[in-house]
N, C-alpha and C. Protein backbone atom coordinates (compact mmCIF):
# COMPACT_ATOMS: atom_id res chain seq x y z
N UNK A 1 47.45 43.67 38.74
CA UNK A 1 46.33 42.75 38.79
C UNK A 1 45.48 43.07 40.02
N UNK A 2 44.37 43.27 39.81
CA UNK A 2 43.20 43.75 41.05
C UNK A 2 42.36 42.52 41.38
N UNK A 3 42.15 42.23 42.80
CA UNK A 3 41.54 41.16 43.23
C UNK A 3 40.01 41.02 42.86
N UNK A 4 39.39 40.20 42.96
CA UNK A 4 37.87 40.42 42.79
C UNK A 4 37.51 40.74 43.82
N UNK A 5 36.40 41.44 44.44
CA UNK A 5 35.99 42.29 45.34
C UNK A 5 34.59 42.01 46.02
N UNK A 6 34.10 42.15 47.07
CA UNK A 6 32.77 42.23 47.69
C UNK A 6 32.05 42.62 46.97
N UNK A 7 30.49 42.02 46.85
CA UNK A 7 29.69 42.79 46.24
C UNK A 7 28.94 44.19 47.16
N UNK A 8 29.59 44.01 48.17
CA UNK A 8 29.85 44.75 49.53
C UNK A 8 30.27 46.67 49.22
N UNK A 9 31.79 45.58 48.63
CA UNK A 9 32.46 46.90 48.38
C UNK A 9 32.27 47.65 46.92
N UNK A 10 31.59 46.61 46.03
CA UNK A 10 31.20 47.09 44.60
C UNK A 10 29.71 48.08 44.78
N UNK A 11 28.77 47.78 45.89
CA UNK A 11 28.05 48.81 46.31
C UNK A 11 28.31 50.50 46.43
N UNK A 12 29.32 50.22 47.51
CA UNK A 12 30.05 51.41 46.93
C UNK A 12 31.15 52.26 46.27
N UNK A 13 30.99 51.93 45.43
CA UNK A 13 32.11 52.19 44.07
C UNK A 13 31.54 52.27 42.75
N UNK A 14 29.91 52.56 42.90
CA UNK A 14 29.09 52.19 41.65
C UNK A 14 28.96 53.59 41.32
N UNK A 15 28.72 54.27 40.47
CA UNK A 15 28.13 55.64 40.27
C UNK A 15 26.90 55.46 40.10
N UNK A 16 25.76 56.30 40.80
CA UNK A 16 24.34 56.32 40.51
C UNK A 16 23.70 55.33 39.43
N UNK A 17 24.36 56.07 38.27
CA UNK A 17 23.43 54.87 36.92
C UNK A 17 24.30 54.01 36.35
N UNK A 18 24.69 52.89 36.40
CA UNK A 18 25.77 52.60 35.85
C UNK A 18 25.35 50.98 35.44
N UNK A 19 25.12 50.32 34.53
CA UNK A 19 25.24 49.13 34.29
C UNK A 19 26.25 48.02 34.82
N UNK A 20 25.82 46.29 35.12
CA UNK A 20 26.91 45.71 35.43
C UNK A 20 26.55 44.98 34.39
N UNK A 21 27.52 43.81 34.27
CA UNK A 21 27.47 42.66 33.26
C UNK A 21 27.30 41.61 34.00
N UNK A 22 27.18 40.36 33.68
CA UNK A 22 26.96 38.95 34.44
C UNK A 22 27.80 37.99 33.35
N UNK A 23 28.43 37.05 33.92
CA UNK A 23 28.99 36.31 33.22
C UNK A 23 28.98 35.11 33.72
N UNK A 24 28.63 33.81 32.84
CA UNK A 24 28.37 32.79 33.22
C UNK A 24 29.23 32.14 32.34
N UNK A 25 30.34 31.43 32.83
CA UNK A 25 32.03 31.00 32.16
C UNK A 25 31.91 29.06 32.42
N UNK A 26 31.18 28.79 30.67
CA UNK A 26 30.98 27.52 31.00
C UNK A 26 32.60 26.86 29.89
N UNK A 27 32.43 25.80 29.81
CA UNK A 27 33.43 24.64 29.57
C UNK A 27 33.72 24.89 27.86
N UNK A 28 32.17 25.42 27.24
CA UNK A 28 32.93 25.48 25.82
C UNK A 28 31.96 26.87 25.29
N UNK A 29 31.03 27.44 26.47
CA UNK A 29 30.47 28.85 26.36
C UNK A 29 30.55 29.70 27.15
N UNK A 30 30.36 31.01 26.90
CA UNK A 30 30.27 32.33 28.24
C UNK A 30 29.47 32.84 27.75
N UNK A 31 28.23 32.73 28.71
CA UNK A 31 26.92 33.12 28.79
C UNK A 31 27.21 34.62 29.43
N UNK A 32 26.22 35.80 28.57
CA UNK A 32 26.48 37.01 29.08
C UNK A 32 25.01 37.51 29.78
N UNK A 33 24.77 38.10 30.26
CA UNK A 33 23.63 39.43 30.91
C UNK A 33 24.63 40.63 31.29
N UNK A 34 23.09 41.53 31.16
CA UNK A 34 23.26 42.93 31.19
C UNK A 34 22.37 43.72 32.17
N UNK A 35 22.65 44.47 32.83
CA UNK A 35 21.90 45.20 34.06
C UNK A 35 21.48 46.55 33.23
N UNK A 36 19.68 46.94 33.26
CA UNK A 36 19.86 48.08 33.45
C UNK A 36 20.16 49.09 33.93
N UNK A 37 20.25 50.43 33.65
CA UNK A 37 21.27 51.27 34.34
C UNK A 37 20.63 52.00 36.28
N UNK A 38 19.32 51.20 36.47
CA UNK A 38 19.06 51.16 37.86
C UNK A 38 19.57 50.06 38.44
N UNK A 39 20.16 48.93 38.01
CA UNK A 39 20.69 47.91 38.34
C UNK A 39 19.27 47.33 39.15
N UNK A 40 17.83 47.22 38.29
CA UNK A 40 17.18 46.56 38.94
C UNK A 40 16.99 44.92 37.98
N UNK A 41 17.31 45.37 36.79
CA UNK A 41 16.77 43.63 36.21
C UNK A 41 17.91 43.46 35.59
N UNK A 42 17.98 42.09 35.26
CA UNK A 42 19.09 41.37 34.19
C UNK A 42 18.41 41.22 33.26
N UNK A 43 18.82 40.91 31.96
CA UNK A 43 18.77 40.02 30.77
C UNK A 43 19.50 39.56 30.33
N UNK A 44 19.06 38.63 29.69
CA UNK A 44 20.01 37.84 28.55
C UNK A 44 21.12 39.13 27.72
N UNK A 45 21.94 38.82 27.56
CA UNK A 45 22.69 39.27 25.89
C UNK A 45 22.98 38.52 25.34
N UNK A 46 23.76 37.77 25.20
CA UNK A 46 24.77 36.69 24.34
C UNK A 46 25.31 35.70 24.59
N UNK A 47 25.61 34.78 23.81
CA UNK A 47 26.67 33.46 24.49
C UNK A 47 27.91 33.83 23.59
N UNK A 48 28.76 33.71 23.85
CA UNK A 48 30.11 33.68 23.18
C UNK A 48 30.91 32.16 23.06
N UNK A 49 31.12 32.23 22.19
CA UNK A 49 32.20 30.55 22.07
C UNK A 49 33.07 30.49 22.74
N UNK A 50 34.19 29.51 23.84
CA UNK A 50 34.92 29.84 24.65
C UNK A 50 35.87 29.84 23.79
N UNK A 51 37.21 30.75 23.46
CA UNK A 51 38.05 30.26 22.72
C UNK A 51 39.16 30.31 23.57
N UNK A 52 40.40 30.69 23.02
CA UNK A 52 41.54 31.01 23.90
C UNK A 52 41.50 32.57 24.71
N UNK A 53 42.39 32.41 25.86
CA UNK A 53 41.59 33.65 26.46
C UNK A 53 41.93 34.82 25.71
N UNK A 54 43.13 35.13 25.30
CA UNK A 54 43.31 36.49 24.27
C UNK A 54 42.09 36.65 23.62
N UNK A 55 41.99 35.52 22.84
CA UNK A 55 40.72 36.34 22.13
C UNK A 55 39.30 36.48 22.92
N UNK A 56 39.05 35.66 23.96
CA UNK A 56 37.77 35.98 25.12
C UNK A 56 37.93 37.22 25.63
N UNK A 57 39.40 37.51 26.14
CA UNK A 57 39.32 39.28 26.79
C UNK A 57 38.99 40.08 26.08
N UNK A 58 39.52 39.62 24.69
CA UNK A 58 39.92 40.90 23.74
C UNK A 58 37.88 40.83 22.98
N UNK A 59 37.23 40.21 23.22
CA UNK A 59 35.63 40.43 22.63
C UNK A 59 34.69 40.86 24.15
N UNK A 60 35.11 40.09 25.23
CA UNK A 60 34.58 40.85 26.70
C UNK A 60 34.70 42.23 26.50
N UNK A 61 35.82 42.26 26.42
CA UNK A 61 36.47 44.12 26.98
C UNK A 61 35.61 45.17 25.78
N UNK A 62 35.22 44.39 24.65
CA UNK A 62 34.88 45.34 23.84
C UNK A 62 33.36 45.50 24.19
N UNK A 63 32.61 44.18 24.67
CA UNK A 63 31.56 44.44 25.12
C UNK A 63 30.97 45.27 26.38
N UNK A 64 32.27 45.15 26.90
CA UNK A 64 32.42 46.12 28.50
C UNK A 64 32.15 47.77 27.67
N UNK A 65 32.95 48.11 27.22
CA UNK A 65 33.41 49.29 26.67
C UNK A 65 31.47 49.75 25.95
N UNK A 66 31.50 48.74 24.91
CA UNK A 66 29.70 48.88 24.10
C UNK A 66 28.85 49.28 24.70
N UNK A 67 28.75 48.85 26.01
CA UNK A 67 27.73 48.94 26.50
C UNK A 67 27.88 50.04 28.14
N UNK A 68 28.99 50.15 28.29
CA UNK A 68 29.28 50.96 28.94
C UNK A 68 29.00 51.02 30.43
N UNK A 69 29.41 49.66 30.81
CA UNK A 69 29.62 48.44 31.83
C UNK A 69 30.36 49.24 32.86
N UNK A 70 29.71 49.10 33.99
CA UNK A 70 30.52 49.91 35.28
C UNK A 70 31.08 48.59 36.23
N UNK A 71 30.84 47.75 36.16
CA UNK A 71 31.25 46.42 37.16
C UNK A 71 30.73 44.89 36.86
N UNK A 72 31.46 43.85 36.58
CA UNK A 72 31.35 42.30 36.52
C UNK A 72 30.60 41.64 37.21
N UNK A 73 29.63 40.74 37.59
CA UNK A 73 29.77 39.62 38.23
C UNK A 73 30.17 38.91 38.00
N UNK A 74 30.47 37.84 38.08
CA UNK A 74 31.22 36.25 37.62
C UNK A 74 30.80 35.09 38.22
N UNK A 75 30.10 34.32 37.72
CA UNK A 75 29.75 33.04 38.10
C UNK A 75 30.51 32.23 38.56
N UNK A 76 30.96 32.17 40.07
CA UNK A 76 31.68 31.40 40.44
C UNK A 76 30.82 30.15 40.93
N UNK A 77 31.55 28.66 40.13
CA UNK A 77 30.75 27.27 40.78
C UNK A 77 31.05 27.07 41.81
N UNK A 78 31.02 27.11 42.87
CA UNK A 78 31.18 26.25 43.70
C UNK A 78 30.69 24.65 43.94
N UNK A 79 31.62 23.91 44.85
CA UNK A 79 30.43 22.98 44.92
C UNK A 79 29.06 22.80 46.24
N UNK A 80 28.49 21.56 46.21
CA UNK A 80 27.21 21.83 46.63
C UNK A 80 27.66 22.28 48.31
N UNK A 81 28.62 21.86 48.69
CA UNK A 81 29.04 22.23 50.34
C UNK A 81 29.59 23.62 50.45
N UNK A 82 29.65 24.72 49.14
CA UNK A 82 30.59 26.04 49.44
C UNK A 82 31.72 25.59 48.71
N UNK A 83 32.52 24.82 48.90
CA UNK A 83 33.94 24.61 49.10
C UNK A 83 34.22 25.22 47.34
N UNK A 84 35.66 25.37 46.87
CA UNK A 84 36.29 25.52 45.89
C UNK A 84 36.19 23.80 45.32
N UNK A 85 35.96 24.08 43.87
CA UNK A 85 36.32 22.46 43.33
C UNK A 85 37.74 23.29 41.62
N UNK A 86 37.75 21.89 41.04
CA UNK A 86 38.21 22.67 39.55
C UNK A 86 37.84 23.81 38.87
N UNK A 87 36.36 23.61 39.00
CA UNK A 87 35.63 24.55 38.23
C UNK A 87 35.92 25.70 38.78
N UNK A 88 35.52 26.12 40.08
CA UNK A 88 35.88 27.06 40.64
C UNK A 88 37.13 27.53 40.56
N UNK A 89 38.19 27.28 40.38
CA UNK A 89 39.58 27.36 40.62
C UNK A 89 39.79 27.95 39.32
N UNK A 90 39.39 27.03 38.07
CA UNK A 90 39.76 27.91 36.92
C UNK A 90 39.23 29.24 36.67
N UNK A 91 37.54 29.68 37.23
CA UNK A 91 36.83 31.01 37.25
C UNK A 91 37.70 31.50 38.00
N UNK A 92 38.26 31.75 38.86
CA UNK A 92 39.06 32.43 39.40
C UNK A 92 40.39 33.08 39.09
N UNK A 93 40.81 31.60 38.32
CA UNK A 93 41.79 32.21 37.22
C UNK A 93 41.51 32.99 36.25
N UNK A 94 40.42 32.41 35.78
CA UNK A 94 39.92 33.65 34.79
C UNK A 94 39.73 35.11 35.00
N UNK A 95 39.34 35.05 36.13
CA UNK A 95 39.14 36.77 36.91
C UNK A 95 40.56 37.03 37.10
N UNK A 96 41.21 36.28 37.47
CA UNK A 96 42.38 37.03 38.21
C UNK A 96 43.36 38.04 36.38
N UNK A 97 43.09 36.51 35.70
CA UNK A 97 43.26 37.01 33.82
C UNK A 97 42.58 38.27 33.09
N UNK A 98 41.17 38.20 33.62
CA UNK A 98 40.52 39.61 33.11
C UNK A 98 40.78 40.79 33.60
N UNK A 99 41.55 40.49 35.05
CA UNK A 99 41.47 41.80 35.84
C UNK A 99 42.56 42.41 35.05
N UNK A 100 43.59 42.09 34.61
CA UNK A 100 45.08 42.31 33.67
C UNK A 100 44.17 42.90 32.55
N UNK A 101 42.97 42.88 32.10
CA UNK A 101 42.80 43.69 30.76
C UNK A 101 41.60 44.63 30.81
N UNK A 102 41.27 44.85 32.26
CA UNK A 102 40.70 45.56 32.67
C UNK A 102 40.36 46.05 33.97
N UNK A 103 39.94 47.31 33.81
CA UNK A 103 39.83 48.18 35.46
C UNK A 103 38.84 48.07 36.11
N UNK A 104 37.97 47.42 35.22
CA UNK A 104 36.37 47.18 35.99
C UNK A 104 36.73 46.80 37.02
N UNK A 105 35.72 46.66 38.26
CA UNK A 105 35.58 45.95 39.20
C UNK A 105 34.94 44.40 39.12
N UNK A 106 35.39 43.50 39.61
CA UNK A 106 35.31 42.04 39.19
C UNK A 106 34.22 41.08 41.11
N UNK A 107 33.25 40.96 40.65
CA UNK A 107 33.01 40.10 42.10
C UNK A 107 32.32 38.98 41.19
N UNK A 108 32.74 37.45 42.33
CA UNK A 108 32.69 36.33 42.11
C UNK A 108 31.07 35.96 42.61
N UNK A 109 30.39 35.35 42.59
CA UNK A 109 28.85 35.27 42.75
C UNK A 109 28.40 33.82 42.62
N UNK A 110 28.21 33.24 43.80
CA UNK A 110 28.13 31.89 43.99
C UNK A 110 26.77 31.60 43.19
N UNK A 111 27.26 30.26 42.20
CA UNK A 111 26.32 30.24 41.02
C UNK A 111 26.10 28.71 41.14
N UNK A 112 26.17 28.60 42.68
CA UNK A 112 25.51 26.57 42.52
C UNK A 112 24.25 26.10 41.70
N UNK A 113 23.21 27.04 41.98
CA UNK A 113 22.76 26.21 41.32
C UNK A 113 21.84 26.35 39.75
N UNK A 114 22.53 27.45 39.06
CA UNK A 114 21.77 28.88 38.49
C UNK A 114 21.40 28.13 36.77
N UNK A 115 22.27 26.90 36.31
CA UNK A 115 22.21 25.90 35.36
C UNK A 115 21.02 25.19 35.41
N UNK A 116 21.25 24.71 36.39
CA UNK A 116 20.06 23.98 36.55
C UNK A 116 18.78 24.62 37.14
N UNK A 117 18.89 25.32 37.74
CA UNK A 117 16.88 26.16 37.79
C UNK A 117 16.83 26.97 36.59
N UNK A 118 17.90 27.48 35.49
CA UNK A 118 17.23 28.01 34.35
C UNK A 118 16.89 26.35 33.54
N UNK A 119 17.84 25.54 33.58
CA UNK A 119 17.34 24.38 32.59
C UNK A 119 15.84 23.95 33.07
N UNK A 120 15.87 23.50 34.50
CA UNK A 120 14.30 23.43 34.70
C UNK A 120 13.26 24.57 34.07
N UNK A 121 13.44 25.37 34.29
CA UNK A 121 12.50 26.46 34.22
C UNK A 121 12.06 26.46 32.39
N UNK A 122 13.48 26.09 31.79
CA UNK A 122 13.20 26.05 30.21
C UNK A 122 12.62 24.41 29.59
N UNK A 123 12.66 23.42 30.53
CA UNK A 123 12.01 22.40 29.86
C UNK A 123 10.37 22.59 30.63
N UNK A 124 10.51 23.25 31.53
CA UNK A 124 9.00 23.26 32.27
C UNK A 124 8.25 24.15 31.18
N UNK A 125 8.95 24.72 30.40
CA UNK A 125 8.22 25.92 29.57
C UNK A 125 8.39 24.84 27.77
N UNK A 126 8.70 23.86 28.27
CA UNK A 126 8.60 23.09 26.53
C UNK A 126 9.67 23.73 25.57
N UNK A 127 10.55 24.49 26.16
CA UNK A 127 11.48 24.95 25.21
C UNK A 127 12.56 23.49 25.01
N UNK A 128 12.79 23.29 23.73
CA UNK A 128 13.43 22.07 22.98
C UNK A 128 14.92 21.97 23.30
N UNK A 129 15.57 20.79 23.48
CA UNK A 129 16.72 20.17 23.88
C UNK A 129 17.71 21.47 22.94
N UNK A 130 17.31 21.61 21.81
CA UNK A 130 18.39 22.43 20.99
C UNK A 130 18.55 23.23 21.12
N UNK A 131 16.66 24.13 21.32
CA UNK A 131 16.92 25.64 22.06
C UNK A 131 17.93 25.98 23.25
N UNK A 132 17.40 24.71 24.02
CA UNK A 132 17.97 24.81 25.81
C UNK A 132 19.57 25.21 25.66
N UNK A 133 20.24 24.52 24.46
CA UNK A 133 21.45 24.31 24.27
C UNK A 133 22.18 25.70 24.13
N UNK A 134 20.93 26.54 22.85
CA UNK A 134 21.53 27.63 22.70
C UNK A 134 21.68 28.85 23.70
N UNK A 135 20.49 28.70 24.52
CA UNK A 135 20.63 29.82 25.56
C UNK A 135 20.82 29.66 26.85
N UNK A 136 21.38 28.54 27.35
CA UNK A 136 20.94 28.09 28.94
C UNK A 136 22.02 28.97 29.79
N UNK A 137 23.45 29.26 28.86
CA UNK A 137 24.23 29.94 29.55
C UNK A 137 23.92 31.39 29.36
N UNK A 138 23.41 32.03 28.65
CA UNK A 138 23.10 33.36 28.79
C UNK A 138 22.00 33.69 29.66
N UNK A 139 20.86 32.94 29.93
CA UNK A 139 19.76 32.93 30.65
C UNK A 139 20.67 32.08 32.12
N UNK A 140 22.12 31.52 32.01
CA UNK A 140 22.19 31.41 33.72
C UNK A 140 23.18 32.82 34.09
N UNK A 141 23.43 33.04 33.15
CA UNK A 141 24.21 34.42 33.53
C UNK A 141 23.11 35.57 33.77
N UNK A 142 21.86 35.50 33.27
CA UNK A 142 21.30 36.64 33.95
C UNK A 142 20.71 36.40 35.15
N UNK A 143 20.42 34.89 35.65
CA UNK A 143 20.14 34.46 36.88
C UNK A 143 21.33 34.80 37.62
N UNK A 144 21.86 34.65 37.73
CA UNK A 144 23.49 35.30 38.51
C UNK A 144 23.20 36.09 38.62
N UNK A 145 23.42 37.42 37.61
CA UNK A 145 23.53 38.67 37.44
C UNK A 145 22.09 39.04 38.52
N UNK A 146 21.07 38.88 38.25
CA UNK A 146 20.12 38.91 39.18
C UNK A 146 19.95 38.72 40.74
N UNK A 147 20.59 37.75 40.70
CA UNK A 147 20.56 37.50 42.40
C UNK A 147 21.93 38.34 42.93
N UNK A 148 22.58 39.12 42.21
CA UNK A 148 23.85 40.19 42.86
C UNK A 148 23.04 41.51 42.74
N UNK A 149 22.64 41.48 41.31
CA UNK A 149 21.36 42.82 41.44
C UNK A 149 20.53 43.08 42.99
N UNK A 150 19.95 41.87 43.29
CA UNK A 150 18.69 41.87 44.53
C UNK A 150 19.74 41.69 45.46
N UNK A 151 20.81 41.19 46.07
CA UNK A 151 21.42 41.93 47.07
C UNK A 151 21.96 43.11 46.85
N UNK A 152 22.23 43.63 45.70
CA UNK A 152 22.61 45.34 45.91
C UNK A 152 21.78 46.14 45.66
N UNK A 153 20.29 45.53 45.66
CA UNK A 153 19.22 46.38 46.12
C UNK A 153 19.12 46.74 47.60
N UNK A 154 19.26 45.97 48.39
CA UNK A 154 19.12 45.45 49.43
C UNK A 154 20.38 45.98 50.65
N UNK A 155 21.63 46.68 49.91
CA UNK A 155 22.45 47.15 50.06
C UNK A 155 22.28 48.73 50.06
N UNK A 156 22.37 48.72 49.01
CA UNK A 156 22.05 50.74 48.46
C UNK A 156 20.87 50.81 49.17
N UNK A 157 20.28 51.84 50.13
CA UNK A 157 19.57 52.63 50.47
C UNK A 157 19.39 53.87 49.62
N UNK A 158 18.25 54.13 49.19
CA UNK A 158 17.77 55.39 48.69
C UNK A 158 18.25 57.05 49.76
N UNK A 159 18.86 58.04 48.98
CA UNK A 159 18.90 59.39 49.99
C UNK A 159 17.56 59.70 49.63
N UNK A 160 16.75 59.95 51.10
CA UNK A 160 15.56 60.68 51.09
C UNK A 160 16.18 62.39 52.28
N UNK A 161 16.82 62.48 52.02
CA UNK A 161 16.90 63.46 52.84
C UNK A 161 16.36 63.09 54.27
N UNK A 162 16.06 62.10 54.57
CA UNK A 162 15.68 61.84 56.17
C UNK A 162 16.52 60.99 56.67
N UNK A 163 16.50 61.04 58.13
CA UNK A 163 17.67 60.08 58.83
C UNK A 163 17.04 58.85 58.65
């Protein structure tokens, strides 16, 4: 079982082009995003139904594999002070569970408040209570996925051949 890791140390351990995934691990959905292979934008992909975890690893891992996924984020909740609450505790379990069915690299990505500025952002735009329903976790997983993107922009330096 491999720990989840710095997005520090997932900087370097990336190969040049390599896609990450984003995962946003709600109560009865897992909201997905996808990095292009500059790791400059997220998008949406999918919501998945939460089921039991066998079958959550066993449809993750295949999406890892599809798309040809070099490293995780994971929406870890915290609450509003930092601290660990339930929520948090079970994402963690969950990582510590995924890491057992896979070699990816796994980092946790403080996701206080990533629900609620996509829900704002989707009723400010008139999108409907039902829509909101269907995508709020895939659109907070690419908000995640995004804000780990723009610090590992911010990380990786370009080689220009100059000091």
């Amino acid at each position: 079982m491999r720990r989840p890791i710095a997005i520090e140390d997932l900087a370097l351990s990336l190969p040049p082009k390599a896609r990450l995934i984003g995962i946003d691990l709600g109560s009865k959905t897992i909201g997905l995003a996808i990095s292009d292979v500059e790791r400059r934008i997220a998008s949406p992909l999918r919501t998945l139904p939460r089921d039991a975890f066998a079958a959550n690893a066993e449809t993750l891992t295949a999406i890892f594999s599809e798309h040809d996924i070099a490293g995780i984020v994971l929406g870890l909740p915290l609450d509003l002070n930092g601290r660990d609450n339930p929520r948090a505790q079970s994402t963690r379990a969950f990582a510590r569970n995924l890491s057992m069915h896979t070699s990816l690299p796994i980092v946790l990505w403080d996701e206080r408040f990533s629900t609620a500025v996509v829900t704002r952002s989707l009723i400010a735009n008139d999108v409907s209570r039902a829509r909101r329903a269907q995508i709020v976790d895939k659109m907070a997983a690419a908000y995640i996925l995004q804000g780990a993107l723009d610090r590992l922009g911010g990380l990786i330096r370009p080689q220009t051949g100059h000091p």
